[in-house]
N, C-alpha and C. Protein backbone atom coordinates (compact mmCIF):
# COMPACT_ATOMS: atom_id res chain seq x y z
N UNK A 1 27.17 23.95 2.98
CA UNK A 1 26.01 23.06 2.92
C UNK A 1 25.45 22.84 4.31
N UNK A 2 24.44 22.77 4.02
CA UNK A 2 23.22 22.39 5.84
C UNK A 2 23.58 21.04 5.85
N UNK A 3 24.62 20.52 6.76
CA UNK A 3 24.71 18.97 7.00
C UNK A 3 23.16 18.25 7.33
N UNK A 4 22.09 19.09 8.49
CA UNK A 4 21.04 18.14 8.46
C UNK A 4 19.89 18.18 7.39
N UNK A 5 20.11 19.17 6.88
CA UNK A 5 19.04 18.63 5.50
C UNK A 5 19.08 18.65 4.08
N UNK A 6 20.44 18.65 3.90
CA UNK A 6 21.28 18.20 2.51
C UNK A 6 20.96 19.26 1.31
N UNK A 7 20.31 20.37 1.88
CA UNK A 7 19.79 21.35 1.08
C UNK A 7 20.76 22.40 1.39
N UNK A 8 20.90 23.72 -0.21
CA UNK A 8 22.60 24.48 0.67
C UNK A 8 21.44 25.17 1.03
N UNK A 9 22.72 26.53 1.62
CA UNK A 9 21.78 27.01 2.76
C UNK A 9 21.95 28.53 1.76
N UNK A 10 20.39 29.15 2.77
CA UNK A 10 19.83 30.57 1.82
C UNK A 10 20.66 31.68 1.69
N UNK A 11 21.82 31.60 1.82
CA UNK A 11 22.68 32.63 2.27
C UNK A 11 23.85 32.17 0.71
N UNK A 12 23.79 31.01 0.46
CA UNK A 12 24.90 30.51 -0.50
C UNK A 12 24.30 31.69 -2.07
N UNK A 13 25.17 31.82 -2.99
CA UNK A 13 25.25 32.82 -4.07
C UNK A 13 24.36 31.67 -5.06
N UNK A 14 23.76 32.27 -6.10
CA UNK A 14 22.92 31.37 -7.20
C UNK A 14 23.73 31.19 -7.97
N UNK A 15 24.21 29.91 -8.73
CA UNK A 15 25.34 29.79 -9.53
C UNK A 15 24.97 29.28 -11.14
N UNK A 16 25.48 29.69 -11.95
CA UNK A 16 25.09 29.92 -12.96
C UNK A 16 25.19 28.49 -14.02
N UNK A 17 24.27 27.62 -14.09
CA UNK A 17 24.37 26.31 -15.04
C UNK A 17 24.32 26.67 -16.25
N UNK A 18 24.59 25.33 -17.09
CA UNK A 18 24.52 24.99 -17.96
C UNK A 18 24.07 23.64 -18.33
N UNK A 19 22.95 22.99 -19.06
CA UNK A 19 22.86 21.67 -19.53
C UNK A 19 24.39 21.38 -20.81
N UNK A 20 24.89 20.60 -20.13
CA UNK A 20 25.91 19.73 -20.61
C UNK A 20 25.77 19.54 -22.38
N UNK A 21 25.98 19.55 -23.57
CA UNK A 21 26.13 19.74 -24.77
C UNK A 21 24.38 19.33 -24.79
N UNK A 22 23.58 18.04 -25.53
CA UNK A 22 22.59 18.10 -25.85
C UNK A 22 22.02 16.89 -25.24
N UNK A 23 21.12 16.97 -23.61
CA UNK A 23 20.84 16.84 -22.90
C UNK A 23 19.67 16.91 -23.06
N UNK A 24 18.54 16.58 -24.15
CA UNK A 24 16.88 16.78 -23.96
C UNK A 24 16.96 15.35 -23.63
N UNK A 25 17.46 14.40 -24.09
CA UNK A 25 17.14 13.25 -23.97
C UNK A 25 16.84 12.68 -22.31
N UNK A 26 18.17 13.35 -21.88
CA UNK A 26 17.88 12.76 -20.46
C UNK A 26 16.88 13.98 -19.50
N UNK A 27 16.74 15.18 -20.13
CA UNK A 27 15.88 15.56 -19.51
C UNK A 27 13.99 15.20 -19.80
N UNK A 28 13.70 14.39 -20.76
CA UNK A 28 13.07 13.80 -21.51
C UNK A 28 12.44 12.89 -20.61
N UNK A 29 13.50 12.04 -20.31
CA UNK A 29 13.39 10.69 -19.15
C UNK A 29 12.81 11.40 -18.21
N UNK A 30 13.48 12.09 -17.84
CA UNK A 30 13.13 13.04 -16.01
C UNK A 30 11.50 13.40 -15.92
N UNK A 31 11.61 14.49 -17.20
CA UNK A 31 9.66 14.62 -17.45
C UNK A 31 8.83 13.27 -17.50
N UNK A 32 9.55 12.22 -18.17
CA UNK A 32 8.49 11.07 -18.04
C UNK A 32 8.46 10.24 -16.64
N UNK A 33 9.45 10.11 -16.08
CA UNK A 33 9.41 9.49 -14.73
C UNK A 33 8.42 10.60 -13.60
N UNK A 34 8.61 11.93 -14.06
CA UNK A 34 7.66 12.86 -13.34
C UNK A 34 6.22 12.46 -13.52
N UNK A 35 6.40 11.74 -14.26
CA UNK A 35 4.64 12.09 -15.37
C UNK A 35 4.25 10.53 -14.72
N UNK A 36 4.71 9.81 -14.43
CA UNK A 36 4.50 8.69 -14.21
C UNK A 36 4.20 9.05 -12.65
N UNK A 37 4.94 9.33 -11.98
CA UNK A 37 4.37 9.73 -10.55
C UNK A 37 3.57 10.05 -9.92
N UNK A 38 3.19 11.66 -11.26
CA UNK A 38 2.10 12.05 -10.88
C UNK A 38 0.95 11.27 -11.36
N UNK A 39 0.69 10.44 -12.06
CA UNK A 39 -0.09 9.24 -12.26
C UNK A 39 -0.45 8.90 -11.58
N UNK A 40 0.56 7.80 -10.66
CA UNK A 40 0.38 7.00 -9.70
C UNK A 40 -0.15 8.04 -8.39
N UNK A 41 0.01 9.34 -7.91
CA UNK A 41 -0.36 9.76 -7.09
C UNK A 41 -1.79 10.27 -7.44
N UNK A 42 -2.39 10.36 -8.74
CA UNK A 42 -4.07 10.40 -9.25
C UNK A 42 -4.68 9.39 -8.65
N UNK A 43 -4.06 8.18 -8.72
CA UNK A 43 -4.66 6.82 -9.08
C UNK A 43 -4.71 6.96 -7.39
N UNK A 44 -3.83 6.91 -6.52
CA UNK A 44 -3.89 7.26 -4.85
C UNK A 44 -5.32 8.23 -4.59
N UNK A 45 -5.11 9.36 -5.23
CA UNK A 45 -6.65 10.34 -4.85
C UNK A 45 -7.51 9.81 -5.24
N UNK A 46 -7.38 8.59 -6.33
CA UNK A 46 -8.73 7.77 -6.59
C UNK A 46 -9.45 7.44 -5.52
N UNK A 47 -8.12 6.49 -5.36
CA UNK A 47 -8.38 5.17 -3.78
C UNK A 47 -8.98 5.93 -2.96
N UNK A 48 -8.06 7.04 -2.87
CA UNK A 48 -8.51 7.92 -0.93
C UNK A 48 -10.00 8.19 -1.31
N UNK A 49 -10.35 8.94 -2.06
CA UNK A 49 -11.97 9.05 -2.48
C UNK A 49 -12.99 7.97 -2.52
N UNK A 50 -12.54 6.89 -2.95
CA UNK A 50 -13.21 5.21 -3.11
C UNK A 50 -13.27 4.90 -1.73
N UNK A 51 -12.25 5.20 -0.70
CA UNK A 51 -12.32 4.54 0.54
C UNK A 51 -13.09 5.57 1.50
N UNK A 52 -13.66 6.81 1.29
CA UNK A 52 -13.70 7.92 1.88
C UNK A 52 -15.14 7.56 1.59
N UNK A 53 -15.56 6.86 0.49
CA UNK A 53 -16.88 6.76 -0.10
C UNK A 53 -17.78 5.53 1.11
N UNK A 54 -16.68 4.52 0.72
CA UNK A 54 -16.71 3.29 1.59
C UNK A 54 -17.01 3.34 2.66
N UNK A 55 -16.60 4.23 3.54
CA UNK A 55 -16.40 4.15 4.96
C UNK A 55 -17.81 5.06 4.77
N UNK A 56 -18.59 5.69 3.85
CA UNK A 56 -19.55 6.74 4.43
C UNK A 56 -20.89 5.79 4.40
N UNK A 57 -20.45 4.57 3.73
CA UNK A 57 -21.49 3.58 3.16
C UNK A 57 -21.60 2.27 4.16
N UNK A 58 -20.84 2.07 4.47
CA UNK A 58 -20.00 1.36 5.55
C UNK A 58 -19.97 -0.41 4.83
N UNK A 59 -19.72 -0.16 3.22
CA UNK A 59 -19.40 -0.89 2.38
C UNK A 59 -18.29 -1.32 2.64
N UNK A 60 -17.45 -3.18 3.69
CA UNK A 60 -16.12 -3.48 3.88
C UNK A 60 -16.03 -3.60 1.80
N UNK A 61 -16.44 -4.51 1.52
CA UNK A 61 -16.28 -5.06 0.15
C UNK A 61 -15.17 -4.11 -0.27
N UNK A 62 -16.11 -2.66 -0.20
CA UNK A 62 -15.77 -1.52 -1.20
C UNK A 62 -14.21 -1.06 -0.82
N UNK A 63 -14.29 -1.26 0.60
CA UNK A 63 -13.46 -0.75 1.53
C UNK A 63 -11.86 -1.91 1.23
N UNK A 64 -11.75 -3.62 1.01
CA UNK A 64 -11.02 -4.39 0.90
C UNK A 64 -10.55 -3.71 -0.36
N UNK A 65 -11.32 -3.79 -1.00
CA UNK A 65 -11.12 -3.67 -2.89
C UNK A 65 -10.01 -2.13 -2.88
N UNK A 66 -10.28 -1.07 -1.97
CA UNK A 66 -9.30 0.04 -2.08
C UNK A 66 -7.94 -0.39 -1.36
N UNK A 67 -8.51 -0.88 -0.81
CA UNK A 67 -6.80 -1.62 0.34
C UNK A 67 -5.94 -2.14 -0.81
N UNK A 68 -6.28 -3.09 -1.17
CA UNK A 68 -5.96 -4.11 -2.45
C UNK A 68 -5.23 -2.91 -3.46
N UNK A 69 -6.05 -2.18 -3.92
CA UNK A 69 -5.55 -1.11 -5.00
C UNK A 69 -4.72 -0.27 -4.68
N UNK A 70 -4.86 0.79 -3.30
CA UNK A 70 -3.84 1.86 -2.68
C UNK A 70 -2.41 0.34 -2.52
N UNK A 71 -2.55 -0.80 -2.05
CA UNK A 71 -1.35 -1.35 -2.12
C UNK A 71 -0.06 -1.68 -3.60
N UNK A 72 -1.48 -2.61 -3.82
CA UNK A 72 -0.88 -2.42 -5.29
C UNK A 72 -0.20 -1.01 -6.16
N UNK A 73 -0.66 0.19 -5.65
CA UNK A 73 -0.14 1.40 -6.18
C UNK A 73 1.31 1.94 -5.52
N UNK A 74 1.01 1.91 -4.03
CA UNK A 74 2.10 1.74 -3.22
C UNK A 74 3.53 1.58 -4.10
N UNK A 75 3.52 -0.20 -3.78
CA UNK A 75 4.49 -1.20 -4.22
C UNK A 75 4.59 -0.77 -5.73
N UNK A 76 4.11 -0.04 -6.76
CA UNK A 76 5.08 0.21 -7.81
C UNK A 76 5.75 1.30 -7.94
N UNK A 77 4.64 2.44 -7.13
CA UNK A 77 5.69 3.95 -6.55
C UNK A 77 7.01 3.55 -5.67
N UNK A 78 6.95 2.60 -5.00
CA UNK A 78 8.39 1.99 -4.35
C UNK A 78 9.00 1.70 -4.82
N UNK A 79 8.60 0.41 -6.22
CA UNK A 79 9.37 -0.06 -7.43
C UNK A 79 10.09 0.97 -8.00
N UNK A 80 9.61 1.61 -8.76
CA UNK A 80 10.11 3.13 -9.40
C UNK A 80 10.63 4.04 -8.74
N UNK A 81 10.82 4.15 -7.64
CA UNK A 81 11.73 5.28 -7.25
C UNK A 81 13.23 5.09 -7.50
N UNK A 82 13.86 3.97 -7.41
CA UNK A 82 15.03 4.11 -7.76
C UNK A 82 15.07 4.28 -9.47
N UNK A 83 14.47 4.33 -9.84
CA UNK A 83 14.42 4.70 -11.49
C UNK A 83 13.81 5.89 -11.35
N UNK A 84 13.17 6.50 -10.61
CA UNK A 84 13.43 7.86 -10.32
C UNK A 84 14.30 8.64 -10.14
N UNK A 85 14.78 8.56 -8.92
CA UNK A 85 16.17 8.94 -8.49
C UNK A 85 17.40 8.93 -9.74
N UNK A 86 17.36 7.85 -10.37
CA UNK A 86 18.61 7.64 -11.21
C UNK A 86 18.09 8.57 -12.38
N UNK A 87 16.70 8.96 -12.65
CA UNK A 87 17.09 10.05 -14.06
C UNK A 87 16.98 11.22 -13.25
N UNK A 88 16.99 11.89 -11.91
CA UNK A 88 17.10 12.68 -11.18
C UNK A 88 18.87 12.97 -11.10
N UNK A 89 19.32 11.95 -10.86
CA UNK A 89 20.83 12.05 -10.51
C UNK A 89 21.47 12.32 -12.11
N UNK A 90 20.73 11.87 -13.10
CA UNK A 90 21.59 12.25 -14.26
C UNK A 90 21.10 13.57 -14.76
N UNK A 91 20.12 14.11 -14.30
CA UNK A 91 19.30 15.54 -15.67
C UNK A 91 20.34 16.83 -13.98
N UNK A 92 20.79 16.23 -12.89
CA UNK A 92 21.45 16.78 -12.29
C UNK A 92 23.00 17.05 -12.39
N UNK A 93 23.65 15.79 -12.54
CA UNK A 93 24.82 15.74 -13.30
C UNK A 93 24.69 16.61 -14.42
N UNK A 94 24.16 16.43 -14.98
CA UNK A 94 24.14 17.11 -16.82
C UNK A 94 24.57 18.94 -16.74
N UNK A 95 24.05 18.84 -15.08
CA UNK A 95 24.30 20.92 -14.77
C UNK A 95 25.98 20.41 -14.02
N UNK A 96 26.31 21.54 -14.04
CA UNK A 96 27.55 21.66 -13.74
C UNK A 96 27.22 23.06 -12.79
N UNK A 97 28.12 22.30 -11.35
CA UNK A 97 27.81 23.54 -10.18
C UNK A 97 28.92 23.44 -9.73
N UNK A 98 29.45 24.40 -9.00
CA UNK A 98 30.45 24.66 -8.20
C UNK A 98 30.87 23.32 -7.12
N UNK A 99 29.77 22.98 -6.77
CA UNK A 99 29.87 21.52 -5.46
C UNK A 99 29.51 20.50 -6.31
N UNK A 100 28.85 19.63 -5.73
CA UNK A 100 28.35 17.97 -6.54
C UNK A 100 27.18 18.17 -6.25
N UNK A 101 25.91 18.30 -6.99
CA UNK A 101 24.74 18.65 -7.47
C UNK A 101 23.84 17.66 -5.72
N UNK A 102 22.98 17.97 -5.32
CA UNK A 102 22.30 17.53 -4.30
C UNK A 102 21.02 16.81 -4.79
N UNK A 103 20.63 16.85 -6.34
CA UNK A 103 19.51 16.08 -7.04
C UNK A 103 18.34 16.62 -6.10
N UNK A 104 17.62 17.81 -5.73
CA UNK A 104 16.41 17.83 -4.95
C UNK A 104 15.90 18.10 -6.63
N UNK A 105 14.69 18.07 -6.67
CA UNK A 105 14.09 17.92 -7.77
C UNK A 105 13.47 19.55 -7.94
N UNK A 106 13.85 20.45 -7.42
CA UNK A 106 13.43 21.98 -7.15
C UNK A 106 14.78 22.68 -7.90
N UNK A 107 16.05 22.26 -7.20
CA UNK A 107 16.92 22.86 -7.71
C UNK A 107 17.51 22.06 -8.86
N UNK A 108 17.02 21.39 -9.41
CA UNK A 108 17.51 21.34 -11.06
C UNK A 108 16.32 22.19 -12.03
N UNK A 109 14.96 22.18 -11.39
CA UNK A 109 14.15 22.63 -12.19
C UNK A 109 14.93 24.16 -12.33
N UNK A 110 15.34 24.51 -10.90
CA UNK A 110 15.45 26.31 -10.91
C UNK A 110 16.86 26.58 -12.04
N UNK A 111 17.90 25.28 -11.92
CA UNK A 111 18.96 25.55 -12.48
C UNK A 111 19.16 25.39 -13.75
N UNK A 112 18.29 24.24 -14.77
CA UNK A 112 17.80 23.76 -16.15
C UNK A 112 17.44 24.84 -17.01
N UNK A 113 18.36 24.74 -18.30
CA UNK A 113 18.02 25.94 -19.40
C UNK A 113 16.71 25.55 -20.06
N UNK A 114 16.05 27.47 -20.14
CA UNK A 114 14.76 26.67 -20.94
C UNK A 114 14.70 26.18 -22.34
N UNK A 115 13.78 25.24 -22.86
CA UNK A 115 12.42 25.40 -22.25
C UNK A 115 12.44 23.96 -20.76
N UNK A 116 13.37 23.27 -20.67
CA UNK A 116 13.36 22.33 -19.82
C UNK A 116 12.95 22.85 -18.39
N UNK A 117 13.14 23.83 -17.90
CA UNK A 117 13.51 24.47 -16.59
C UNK A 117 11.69 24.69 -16.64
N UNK A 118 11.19 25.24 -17.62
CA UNK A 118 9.71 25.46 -17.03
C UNK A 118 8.65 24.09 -17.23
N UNK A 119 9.13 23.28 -17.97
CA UNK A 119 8.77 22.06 -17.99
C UNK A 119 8.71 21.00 -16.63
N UNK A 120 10.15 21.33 -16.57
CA UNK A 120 10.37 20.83 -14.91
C UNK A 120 9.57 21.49 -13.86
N UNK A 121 9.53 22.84 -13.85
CA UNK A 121 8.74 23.08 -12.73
C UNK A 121 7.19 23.41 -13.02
N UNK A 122 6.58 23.04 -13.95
CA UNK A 122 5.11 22.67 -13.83
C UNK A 122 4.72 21.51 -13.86
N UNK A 123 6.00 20.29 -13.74
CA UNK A 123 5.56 19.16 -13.32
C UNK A 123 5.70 19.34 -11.50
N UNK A 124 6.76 19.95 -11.01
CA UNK A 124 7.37 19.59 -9.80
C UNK A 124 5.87 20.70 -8.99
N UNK A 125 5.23 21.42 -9.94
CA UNK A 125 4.13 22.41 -8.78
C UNK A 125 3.17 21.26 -9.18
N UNK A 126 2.43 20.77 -10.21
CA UNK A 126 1.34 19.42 -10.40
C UNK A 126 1.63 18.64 -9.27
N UNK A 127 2.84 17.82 -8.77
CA UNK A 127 3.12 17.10 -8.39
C UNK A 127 3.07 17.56 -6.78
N UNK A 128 3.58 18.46 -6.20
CA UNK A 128 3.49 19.11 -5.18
C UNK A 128 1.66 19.40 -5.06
N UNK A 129 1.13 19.72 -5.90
CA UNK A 129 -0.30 19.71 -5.66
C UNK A 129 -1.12 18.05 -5.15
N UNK A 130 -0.94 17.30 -6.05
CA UNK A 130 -1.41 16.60 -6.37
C UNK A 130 -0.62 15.27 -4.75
N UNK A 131 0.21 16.13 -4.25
CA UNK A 131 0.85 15.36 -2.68
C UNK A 131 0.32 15.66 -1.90
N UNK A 132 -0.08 16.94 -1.78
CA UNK A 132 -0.65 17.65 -1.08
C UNK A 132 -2.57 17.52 -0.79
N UNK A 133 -2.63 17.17 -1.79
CA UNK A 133 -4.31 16.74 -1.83
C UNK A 133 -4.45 15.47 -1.57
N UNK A 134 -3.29 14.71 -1.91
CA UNK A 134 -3.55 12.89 -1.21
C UNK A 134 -3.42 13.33 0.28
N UNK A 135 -2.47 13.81 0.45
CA UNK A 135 -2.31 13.80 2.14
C UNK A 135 -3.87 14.42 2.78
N UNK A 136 -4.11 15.43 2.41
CA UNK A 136 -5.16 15.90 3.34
C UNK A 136 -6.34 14.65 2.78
N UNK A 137 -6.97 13.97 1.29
CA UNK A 137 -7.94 13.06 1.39
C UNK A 137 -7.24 12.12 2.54
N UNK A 138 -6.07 11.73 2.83
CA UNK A 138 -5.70 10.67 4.01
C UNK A 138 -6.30 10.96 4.88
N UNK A 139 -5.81 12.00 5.88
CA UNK A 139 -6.14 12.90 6.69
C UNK A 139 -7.88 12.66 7.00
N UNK A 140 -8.30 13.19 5.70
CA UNK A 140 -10.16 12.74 5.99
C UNK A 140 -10.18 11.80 6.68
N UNK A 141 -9.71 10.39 5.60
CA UNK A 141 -10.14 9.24 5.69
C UNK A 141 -9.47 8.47 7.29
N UNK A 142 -8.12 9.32 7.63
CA UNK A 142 -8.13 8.78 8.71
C UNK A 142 -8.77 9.32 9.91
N UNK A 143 -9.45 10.37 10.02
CA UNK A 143 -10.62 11.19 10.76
C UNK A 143 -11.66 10.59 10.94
N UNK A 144 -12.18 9.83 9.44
CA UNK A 144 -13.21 9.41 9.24
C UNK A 144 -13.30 7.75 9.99
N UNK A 145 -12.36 7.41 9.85
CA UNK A 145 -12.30 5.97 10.73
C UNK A 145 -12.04 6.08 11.85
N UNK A 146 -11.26 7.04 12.24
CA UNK A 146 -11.26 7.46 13.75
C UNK A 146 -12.26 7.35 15.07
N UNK A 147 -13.44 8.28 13.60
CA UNK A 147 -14.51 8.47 14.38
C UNK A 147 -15.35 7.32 14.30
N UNK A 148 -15.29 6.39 13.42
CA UNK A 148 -16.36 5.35 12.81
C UNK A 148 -15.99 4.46 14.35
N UNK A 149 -15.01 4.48 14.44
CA UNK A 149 -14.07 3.26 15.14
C UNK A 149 -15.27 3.64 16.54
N UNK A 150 -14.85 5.02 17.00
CA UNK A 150 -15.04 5.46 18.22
C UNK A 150 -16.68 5.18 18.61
N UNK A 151 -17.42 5.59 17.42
CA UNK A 151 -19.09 5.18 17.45
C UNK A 151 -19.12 3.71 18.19
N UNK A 152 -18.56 2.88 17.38
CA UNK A 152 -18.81 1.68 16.96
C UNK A 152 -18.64 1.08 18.64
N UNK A 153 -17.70 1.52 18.87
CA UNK A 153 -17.14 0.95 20.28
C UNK A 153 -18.19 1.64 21.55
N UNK A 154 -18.86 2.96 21.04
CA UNK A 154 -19.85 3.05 22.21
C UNK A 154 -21.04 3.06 22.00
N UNK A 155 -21.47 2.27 21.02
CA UNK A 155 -22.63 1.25 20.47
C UNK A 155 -22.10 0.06 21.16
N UNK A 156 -21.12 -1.08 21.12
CA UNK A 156 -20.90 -1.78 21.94
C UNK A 156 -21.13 -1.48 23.79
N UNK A 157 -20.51 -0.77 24.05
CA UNK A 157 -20.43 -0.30 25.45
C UNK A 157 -21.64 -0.09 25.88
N UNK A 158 -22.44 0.45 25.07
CA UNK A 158 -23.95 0.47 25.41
C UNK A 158 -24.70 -0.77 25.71
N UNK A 159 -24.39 -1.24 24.79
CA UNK A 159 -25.41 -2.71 24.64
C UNK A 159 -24.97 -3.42 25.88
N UNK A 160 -23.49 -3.38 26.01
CA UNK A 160 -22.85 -4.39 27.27
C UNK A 160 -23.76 -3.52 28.52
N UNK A 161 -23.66 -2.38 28.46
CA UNK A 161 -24.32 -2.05 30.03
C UNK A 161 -25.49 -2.29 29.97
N UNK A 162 -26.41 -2.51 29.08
CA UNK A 162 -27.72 -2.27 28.83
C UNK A 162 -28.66 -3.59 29.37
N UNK A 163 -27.68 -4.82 29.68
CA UNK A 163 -27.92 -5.49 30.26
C UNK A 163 -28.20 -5.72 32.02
N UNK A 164 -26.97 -5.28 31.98
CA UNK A 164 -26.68 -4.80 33.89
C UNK A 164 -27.85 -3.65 34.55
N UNK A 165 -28.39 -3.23 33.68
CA UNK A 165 -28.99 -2.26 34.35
C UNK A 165 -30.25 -2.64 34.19
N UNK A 166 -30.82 -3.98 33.56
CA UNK A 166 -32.14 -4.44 33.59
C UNK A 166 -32.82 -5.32 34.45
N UNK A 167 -34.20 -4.43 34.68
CA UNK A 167 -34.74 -5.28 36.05
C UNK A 167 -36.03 -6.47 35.61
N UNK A 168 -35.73 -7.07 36.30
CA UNK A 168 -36.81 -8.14 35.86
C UNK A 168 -37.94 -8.32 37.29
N UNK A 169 -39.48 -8.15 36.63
CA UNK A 169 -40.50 -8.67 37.34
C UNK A 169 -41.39 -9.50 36.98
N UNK A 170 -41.68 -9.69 38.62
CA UNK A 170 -43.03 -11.45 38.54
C UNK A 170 -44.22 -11.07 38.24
N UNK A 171 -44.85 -11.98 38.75
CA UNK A 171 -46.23 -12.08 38.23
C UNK A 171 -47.45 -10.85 39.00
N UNK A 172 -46.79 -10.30 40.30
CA UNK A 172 -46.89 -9.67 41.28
C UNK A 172 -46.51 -8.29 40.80
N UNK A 173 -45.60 -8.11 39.98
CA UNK A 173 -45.56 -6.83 40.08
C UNK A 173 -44.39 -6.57 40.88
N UNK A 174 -43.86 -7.58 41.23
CA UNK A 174 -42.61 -7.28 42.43
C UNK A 174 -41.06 -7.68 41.66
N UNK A 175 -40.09 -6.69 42.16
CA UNK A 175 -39.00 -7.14 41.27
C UNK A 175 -38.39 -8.58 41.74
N UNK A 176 -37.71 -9.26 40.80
CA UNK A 176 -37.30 -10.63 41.17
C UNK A 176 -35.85 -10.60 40.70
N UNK A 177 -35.29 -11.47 41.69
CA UNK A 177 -33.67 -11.59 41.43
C UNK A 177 -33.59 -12.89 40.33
N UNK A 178 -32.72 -12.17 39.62
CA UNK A 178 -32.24 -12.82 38.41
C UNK A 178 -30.75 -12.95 37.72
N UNK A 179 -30.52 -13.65 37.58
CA UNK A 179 -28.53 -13.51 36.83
C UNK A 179 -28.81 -12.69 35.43
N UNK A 180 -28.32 -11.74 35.51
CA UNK A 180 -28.06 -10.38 34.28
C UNK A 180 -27.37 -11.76 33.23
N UNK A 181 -28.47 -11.70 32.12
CA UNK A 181 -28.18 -11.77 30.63
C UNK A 181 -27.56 -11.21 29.98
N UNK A 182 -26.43 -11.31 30.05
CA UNK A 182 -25.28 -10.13 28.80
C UNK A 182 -25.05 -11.08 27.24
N UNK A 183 -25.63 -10.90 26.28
CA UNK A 183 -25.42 -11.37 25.21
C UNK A 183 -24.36 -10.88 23.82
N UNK A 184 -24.07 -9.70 24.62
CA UNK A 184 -22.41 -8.78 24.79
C UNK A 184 -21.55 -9.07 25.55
N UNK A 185 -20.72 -9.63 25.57
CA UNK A 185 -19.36 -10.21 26.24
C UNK A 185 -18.41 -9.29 26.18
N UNK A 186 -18.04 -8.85 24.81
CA UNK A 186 -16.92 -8.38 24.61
C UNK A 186 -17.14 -6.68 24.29
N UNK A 187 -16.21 -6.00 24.43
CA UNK A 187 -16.57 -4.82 24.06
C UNK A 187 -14.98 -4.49 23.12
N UNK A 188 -15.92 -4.12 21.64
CA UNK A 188 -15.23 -3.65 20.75
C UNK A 188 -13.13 -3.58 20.36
């Protein structure tokens, strides 16, 4: 076994499972806790899109209201993972391997008799898709504020100099000393 990443290593032999006598049930659970995930990670590409929208509109409202929701989604994908994990650790148990099963959610799909085994892994490629497309909408959205941020602050910076560099004249036509009006104090 690879001590640092709990995965065996590519060189180890493929070993031949079996689901344990009649095992749909708990592989049953496993597909639905999958199915639930990938849910909650839809409902995430919602948000990232809602907030991606927000920020192009420069709607906060729109923008609070996704905070509020990506959290709320968060905190029940956190809730549920250990009820993840635990029908992970049992549809893993259920195979019988040479060592004590490592529960990655790849190698039970590869090791699971069918039809479970292809069940499992067209949730585990959905799901791998569907991670993969939240991360890069993140990615946008954190690009996208990046840059919003960066405007914003040299729209400030402007205005603050825009003061200092203004000349004031009299009645003459002649420049006159005056204390610079900055009605910008602060910069961003």
């Amino acid at each position: 076994m690879n001590s640092t990443a709990g995965r065996p290593d590519a060189a180890s032999p493929p070993v031949e499972l079996a689901w344990d006598g009649d095992k749909s049930a708990t592989a049953q659970e496993l597909l639905d806790e999958l199915a639930r995930w990938q849910t909650a990670l839809e409902a995430l590409l919602q948000v990232a899109g809602d907030k991606l929208a927000a920020l192009r509109q420069a709607d906060t409202a729109a923008l609070h209201d996704c905070a509020a929701r990506e959290g709320e989604l968060l905190q029940t994908l956190f809730r549920d993972g250990p009820r993840r994990q635990a029908a992970l650790a049992r549809a893993a148990q259920g195979l019988h391997a040479a060592g004590p099963p490592t529960g990655w959610l790849t190698q039970v799909a590869e090791r699971a008799p069918e039809p479970w085994a292809s069940r499992l892994r067209a949730r585990t490629a959905g799901l791998r898709e569907s991670a993969g497309e939240l991360q890069r909408k993140n990615q946008l959205v954190a690009h996208v504020a990046r840059q919003l941020q960066s405007h914003i602050r040299g729209v400030f910076a402007e205005l603050a100099g825009a003061a200092q560099e203004s000349t004031v004249y009299g009645p003459q036509g002649q420049q006159e000393r005056s204390h610079p009006r900055c009605w910008v104090d602060a910069v961003g």
